[in-house]
N, C-alpha and C. Protein backbone atom coordinates (compact mmCIF):
# COMPACT_ATOMS: atom_id res chain seq x y z
N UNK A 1 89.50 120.68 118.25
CA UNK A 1 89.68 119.25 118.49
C UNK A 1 90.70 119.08 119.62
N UNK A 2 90.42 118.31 120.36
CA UNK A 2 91.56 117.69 121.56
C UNK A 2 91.96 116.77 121.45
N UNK A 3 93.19 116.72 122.05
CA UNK A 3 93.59 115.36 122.19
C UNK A 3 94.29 114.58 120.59
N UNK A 4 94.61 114.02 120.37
CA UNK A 4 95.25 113.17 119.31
C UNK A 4 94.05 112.60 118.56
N UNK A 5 93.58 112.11 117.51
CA UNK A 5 92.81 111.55 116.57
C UNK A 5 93.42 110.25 115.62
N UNK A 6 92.64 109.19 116.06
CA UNK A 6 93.16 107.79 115.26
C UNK A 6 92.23 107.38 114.36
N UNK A 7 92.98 108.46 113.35
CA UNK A 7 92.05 108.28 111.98
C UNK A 7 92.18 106.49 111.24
N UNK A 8 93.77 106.42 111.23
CA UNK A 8 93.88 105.27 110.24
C UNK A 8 95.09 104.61 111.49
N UNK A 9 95.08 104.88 112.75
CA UNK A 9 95.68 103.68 113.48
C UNK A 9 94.92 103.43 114.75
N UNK A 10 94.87 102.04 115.09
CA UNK A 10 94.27 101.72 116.27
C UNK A 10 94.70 102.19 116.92
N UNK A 11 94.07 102.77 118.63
CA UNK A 11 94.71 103.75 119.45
C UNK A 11 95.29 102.51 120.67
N UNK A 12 94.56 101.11 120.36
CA UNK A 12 94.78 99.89 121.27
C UNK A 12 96.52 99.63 120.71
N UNK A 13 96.97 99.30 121.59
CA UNK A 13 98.20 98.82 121.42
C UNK A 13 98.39 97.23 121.38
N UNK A 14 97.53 96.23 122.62
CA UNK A 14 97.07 94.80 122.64
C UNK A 14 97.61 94.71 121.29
N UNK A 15 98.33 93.37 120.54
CA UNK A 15 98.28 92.85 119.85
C UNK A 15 99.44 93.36 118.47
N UNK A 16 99.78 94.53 119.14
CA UNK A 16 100.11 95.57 117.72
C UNK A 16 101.65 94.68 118.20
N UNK A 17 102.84 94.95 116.65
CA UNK A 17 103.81 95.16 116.59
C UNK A 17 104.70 95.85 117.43
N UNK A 18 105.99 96.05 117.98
CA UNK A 18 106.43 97.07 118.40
C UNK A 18 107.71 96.63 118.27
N UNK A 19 108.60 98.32 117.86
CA UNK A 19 110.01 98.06 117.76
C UNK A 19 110.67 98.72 119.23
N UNK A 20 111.32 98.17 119.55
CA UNK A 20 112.11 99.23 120.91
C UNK A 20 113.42 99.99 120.26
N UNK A 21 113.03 101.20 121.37
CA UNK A 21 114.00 102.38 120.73
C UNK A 21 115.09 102.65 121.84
N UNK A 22 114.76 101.96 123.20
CA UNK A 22 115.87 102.43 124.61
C UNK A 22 116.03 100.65 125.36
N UNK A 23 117.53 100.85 125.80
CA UNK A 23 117.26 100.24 126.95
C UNK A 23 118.20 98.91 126.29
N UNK A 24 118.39 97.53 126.95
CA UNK A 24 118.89 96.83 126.66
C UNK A 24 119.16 96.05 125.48
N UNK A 25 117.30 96.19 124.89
CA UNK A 25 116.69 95.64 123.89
C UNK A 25 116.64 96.39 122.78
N UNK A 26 117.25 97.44 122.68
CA UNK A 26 117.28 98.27 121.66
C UNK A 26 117.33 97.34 119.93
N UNK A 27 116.39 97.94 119.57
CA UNK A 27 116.57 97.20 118.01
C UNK A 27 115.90 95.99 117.73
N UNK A 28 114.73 95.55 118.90
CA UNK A 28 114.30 94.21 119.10
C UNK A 28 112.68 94.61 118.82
N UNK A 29 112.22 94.18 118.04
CA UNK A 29 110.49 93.58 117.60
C UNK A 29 109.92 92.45 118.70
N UNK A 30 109.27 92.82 118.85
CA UNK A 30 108.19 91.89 119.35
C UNK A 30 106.87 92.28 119.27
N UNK A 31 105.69 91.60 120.15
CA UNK A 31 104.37 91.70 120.18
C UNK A 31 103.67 92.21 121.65
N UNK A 32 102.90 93.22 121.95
CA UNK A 32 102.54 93.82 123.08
C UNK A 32 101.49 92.46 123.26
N UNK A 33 101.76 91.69 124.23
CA UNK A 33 100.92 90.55 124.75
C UNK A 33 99.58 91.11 125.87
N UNK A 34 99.79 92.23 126.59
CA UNK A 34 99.26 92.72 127.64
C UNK A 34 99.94 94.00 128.04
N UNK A 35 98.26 94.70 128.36
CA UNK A 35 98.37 96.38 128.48
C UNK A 35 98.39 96.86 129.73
N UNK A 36 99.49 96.73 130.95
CA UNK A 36 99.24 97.36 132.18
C UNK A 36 98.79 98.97 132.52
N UNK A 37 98.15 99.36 133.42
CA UNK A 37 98.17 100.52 134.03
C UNK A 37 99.45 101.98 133.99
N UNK A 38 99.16 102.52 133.61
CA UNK A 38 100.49 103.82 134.37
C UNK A 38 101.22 103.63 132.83
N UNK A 39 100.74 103.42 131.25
CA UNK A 39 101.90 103.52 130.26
C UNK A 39 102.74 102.14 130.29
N UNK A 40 102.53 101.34 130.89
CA UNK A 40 103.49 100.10 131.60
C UNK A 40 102.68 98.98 130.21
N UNK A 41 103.45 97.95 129.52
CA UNK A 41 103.23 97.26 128.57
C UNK A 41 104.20 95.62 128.54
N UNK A 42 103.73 94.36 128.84
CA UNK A 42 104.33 93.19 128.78
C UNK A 42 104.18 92.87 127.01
N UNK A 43 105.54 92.63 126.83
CA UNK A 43 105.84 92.25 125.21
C UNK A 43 106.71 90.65 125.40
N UNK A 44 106.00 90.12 123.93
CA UNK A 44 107.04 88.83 124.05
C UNK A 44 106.73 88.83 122.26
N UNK A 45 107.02 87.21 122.19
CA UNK A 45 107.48 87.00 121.08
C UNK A 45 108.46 87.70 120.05
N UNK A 46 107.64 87.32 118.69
CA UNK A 46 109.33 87.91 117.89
C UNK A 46 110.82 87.82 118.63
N UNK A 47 111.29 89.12 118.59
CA UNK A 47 112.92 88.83 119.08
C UNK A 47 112.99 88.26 120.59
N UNK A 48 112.02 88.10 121.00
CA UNK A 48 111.62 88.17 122.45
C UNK A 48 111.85 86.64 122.83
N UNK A 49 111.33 85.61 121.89
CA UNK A 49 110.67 84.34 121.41
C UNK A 49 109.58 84.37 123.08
N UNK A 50 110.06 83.01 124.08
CA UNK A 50 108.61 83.18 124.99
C UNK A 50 109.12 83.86 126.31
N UNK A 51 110.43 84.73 126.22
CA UNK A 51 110.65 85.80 126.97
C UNK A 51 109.51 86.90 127.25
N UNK A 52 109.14 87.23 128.28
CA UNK A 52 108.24 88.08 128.51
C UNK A 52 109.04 89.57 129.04
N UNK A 53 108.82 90.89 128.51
CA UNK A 53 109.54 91.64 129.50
C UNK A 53 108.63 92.85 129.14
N UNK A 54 108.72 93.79 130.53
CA UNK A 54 107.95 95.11 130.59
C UNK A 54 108.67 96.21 130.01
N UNK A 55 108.09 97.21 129.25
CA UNK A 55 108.13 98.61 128.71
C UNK A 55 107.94 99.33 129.39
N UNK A 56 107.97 100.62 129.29
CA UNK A 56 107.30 102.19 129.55
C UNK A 56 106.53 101.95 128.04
N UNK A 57 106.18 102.87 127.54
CA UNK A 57 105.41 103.29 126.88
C UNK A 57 106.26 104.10 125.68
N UNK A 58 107.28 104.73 126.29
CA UNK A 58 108.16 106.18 125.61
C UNK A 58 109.51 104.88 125.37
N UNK A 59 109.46 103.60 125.91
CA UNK A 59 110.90 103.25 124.97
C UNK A 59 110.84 102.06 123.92
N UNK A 60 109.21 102.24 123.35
CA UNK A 60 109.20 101.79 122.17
C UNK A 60 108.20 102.49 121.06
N UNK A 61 108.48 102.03 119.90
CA UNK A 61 107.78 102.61 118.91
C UNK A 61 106.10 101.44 118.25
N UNK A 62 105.70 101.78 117.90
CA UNK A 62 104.61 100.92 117.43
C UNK A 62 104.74 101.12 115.71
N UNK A 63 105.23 99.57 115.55
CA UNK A 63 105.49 99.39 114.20
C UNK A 63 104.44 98.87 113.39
N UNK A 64 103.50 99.50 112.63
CA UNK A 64 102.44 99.44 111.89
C UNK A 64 102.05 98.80 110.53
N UNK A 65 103.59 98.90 110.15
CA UNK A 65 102.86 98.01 109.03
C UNK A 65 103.94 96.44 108.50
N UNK A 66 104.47 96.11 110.19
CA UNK A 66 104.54 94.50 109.96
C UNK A 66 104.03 94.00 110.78
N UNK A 67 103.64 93.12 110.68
CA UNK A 67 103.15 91.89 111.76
C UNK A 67 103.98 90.87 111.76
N UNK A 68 104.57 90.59 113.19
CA UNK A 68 105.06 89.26 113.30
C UNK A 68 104.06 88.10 113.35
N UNK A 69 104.51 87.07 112.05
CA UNK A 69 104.10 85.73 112.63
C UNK A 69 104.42 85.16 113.16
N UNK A 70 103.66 84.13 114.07
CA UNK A 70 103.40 83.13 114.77
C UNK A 70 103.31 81.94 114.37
N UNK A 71 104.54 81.04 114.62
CA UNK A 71 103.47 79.43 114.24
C UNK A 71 102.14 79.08 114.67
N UNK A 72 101.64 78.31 114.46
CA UNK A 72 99.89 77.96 114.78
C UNK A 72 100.81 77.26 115.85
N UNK A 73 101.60 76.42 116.02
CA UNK A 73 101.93 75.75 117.51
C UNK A 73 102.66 76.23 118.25
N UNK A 74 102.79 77.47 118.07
CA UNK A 74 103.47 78.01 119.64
C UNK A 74 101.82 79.07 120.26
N UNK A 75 101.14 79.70 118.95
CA UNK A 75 99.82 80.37 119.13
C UNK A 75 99.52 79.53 120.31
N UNK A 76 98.94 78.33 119.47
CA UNK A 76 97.81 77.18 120.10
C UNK A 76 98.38 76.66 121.50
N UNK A 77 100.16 76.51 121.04
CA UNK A 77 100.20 75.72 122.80
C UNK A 77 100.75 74.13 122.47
N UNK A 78 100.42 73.44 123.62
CA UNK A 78 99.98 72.03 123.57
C UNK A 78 98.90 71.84 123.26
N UNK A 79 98.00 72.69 122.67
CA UNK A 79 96.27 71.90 122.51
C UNK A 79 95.98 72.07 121.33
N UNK A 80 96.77 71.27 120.35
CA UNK A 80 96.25 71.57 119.17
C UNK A 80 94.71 71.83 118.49
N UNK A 81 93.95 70.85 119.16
CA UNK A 81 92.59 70.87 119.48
C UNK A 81 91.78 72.21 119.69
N UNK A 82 92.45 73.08 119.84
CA UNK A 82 91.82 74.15 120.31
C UNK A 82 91.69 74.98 118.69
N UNK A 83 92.26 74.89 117.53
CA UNK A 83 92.17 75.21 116.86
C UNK A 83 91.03 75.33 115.87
């Protein structure tokens, strides 16, 4: 077998939890919002709230079994309608 095997975790990161382990933010949860090129990852929410900031890949962990919630009105926006 090669390579790593994702028996019981998604290998997508999009959407997952993550705790950071380096760097300013050390000790801070948030949500991987978007998956750049090169290991590179934009996180917000949670400790983040609508702060957006970029990762490596190696200075956070992927925390699996919490999920941060979301209010339905910061999700949705201004358009409640969209719901």
């Amino acid at each position: 077998m090669s390579g790593p095997t994702f028996t019981y975790n998604n290998p997508r990161l999009q959407g997952q939890t993550i705790f950071v382990k380096r760097g300013k933010h050390q000790g801070k949860l948030g949500l991987v919002i978007k998956v750049l090129e090169d290991d590179k990852y934009i996180v917000s929410q949670g400790d983040f709230a609508v702060e957006k900031v970029m990762f490596d890949r190696s200075e956070f962990l992927v925390h699996r079994y919490r999920k941060i919630k979301v209010p339905i009105d910061k999700a949705v926006g201004k358009h409640p309608d969209m719901v």
